[in-house]
N, C-alpha and C. Protein backbone atom coordinates (compact mmCIF):
# COMPACT_ATOMS: atom_id res chain seq x y z
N UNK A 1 73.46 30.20 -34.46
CA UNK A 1 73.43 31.21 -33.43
C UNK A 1 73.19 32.57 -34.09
N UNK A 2 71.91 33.52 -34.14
CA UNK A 2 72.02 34.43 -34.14
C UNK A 2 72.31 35.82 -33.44
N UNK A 3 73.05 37.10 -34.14
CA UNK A 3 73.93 37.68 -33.88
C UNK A 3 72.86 39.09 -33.23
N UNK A 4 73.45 40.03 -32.74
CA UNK A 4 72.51 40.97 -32.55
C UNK A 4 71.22 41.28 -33.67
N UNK A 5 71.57 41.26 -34.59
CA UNK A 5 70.50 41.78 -35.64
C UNK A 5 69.41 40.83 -35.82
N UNK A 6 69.77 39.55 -35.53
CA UNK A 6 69.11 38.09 -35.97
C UNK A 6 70.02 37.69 -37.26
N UNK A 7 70.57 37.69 -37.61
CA UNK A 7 71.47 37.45 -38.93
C UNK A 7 71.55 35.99 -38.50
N UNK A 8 71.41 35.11 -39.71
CA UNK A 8 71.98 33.70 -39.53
C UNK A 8 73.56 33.64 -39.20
N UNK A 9 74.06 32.66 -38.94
CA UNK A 9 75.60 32.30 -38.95
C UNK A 9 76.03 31.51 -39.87
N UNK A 10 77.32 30.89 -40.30
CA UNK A 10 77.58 29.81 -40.65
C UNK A 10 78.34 29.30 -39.74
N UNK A 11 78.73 27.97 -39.58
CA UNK A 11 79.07 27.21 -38.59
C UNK A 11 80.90 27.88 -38.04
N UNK A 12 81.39 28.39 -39.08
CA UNK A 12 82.71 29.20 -38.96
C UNK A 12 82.54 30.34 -38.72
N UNK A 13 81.61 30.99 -38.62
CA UNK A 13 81.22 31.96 -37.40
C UNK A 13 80.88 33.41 -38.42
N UNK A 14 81.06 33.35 -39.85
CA UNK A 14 80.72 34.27 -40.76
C UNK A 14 79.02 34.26 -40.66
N UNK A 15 79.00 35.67 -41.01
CA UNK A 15 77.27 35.81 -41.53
C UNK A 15 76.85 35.09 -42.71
N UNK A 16 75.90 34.36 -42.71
CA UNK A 16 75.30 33.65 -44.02
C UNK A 16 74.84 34.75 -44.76
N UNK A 17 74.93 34.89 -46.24
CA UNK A 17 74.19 35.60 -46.84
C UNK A 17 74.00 34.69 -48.66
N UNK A 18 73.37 35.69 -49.01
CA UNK A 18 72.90 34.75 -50.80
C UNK A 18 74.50 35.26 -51.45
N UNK A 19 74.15 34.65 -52.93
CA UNK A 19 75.24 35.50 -53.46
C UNK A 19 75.29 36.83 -54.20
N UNK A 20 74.33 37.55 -53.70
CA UNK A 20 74.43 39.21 -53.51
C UNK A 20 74.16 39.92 -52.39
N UNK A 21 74.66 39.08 -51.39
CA UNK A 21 75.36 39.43 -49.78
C UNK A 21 74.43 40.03 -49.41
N UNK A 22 72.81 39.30 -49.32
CA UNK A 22 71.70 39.79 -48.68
C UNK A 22 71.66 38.64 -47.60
N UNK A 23 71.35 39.21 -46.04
CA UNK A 23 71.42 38.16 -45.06
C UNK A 23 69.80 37.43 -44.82
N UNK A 24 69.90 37.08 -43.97
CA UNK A 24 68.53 36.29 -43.27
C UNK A 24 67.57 37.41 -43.28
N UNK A 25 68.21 38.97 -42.55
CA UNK A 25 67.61 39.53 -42.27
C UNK A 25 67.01 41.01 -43.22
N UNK A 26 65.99 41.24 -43.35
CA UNK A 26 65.20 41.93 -44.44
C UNK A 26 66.53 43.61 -44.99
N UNK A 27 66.79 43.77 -45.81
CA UNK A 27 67.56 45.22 -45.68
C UNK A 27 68.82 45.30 -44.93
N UNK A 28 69.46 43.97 -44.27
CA UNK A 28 70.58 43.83 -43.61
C UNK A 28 71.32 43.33 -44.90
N UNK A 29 73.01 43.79 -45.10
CA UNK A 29 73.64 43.20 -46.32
C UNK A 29 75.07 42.80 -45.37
N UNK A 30 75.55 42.12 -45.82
CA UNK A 30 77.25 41.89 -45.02
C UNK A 30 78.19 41.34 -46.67
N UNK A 31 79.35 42.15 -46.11
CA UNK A 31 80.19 41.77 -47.03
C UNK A 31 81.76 41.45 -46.77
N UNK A 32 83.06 41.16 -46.84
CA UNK A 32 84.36 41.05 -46.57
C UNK A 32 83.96 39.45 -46.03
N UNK A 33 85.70 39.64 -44.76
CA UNK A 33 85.29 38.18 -44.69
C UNK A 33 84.43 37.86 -43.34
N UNK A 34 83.79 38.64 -43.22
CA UNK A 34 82.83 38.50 -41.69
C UNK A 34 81.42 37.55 -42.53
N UNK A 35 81.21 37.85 -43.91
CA UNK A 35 80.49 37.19 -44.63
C UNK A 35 80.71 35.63 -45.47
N UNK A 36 79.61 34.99 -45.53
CA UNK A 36 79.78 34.05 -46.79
C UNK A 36 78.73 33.32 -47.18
N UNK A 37 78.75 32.41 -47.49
CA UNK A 37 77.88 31.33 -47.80
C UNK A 37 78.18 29.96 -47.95
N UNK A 38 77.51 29.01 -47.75
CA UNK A 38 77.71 27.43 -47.24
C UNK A 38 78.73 26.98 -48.42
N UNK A 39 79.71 26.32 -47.88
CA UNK A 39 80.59 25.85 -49.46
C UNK A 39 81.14 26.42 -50.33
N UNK A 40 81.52 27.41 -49.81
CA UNK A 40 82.57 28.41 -50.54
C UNK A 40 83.24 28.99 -49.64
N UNK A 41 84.68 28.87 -49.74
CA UNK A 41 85.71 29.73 -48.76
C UNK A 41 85.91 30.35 -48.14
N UNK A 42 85.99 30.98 -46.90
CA UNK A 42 87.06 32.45 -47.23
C UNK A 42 87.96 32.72 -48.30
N UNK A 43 88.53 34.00 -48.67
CA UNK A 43 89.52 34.01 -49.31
C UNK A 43 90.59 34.61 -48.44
N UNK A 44 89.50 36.18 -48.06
CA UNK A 44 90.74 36.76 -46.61
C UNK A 44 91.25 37.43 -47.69
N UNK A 45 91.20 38.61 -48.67
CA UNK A 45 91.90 38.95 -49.10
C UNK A 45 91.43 40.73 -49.33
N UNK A 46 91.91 41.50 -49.39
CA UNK A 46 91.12 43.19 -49.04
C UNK A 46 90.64 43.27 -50.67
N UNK A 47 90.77 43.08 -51.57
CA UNK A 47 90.24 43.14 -53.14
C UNK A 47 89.10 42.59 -53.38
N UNK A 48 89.20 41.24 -52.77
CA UNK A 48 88.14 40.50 -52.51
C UNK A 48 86.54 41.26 -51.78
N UNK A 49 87.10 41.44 -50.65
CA UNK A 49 86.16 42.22 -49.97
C UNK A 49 85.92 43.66 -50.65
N UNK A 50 86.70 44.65 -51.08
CA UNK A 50 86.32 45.49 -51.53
C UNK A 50 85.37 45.47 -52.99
N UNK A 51 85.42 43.95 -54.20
CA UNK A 51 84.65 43.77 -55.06
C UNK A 51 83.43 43.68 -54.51
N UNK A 52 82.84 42.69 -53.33
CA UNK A 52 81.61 42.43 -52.63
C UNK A 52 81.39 43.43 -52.02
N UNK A 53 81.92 44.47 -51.49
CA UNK A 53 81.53 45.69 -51.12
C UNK A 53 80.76 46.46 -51.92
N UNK A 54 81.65 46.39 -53.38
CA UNK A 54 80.68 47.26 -54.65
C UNK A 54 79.89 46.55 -55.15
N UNK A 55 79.19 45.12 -54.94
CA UNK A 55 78.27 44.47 -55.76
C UNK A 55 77.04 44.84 -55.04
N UNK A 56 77.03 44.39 -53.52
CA UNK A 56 76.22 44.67 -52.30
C UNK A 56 75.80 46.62 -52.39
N UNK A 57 76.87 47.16 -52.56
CA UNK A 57 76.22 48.89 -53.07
C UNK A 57 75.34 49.01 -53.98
N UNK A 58 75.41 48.18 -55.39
CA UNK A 58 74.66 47.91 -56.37
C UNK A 58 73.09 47.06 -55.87
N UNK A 59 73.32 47.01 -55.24
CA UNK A 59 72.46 45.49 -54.93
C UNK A 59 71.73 46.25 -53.77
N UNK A 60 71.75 47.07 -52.79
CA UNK A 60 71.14 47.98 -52.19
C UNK A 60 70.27 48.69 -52.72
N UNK A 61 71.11 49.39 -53.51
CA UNK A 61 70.23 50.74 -54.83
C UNK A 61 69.50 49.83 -55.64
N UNK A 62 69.93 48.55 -56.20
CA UNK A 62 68.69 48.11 -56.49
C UNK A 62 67.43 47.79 -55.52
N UNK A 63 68.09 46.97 -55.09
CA UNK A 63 66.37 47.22 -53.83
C UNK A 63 65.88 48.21 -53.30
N UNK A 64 66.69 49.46 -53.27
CA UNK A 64 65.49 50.29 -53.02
C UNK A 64 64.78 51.06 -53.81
N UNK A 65 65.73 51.14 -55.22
CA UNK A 65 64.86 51.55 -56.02
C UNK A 65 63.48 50.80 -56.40
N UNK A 66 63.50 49.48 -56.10
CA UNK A 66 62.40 48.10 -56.42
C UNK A 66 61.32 48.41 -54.93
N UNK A 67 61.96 48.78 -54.06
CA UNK A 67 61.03 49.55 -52.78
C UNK A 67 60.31 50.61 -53.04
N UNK A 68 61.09 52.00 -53.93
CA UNK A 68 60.53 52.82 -54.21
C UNK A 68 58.81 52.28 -55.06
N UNK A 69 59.28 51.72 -56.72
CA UNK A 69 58.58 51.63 -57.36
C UNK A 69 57.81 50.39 -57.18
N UNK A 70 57.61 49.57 -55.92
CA UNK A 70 56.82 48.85 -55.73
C UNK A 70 55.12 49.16 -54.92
């Protein structure tokens, strides 16, 4: 079922994303536990989410710097 944006789902109702919390959808990122990927947990824990918060920041600035210089 996709969500307003088109974002995939996973069947537990989190956004699918890779494991640098890029979704289905182009420049869309999700992170905490509204996110995940097939076969790996929740954890549910605010540390948790706040590490994937700062990887996905990293992981932004990289793509757009790779936008810029492309």
């Amino acid at each position: 079922m996709p969500g307003l944006l088109g974002c995939a789902f996973l069947e537990d109702g989190r956004v699918r994303v890779d494991e640098l919390f890029r979704t289905s959808v182009g420049g869309v990122y999700a992170v905490g536990d509204m996110a995940g990927r097939a076969g790996v947990p929740s954890v549910g824990a605010v540390i948790v989410s706040a590490a994937s918060g700062m990887v996905a920041g990293g992981v932004v600035d990289m793509d757009l710097l790779r936008e810029d210089a492309g």
